[in-house]
Protein backbone atom coordinates (compact mmCIF):
# COMPACT_ATOMS: atom_id res chain seq x y z
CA UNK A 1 -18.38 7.86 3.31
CA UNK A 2 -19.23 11.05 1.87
CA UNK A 3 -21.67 11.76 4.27
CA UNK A 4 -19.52 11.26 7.21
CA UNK A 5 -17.41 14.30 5.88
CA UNK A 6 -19.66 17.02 7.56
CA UNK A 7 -19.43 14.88 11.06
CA UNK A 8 -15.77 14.64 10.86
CA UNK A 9 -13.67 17.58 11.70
CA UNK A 10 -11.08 18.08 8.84
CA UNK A 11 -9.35 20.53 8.11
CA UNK A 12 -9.47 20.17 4.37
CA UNK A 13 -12.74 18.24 4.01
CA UNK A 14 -12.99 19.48 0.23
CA UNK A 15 -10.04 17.95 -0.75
CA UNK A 16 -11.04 14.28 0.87
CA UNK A 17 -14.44 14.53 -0.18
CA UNK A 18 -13.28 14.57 -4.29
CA UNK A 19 -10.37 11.94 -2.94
CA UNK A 20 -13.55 9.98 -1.58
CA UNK A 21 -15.52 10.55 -5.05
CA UNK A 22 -12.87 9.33 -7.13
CA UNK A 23 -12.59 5.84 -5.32
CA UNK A 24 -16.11 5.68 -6.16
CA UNK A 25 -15.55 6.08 -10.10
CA UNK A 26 -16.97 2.75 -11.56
CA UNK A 27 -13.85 1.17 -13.59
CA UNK A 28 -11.39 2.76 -11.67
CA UNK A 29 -8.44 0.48 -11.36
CA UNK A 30 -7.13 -0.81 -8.04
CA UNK A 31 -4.20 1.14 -7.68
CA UNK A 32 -6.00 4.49 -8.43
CA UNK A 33 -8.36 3.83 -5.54
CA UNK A 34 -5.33 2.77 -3.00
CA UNK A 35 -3.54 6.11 -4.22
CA UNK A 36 -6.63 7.81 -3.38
CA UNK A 37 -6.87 6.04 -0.38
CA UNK A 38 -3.35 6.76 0.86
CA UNK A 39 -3.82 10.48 0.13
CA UNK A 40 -6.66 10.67 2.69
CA UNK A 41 -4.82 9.05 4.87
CA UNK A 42 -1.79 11.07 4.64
CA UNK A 43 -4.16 14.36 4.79
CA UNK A 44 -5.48 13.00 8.55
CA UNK A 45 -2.04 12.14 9.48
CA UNK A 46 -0.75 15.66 8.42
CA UNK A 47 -4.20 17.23 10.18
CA UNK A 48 -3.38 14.98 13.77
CA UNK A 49 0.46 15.58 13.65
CA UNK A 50 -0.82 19.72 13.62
CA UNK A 51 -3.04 19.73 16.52
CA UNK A 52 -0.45 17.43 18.36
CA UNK A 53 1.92 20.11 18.19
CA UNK A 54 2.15 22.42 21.12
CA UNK A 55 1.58 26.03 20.25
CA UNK A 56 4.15 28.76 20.40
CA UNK A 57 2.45 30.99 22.57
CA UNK A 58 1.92 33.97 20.77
C-alpha cells in the first residue's frame, strides 16, 4: 500500500503513509490497525467532501 501513496492524489499523503506503516507493525493488536484504518478513511472522506464543495469565487 505504501507504494500506491505517490499514485494517489492526497492531500495529506504523509500523514496516511505513517497511518499505513503502523498497520504494518508486527504485534499490533486488531483494534490499533482498524483505528488506523478508520483514520485513513476519514482523511479521504474529509479530502473528497473538499473538492466536492463548490468554490466561492474569489
Amino acid at each position: 500500500m505504501l507504494a500506491l501513496i505517490p499514485d494517489l492524489s492526497v492531500d495529506r499523503p504523509e500523514e496516511i503513509k505513517c497511518l499505513l506503516a503502523a498497520m504494518s507493525t508486527a504485534g499490533l493488536p486488531h483494534y490499533d490497525r482498524s483505528f488506523a484504518a478508520k483514520q485513513i478513511l476519514k482523511l479521504l472522506e474529509e479530502q473528497e467532501y473538499q473538492r466536492s464543495q463548490p468554490g466561492d469565487g474569489f
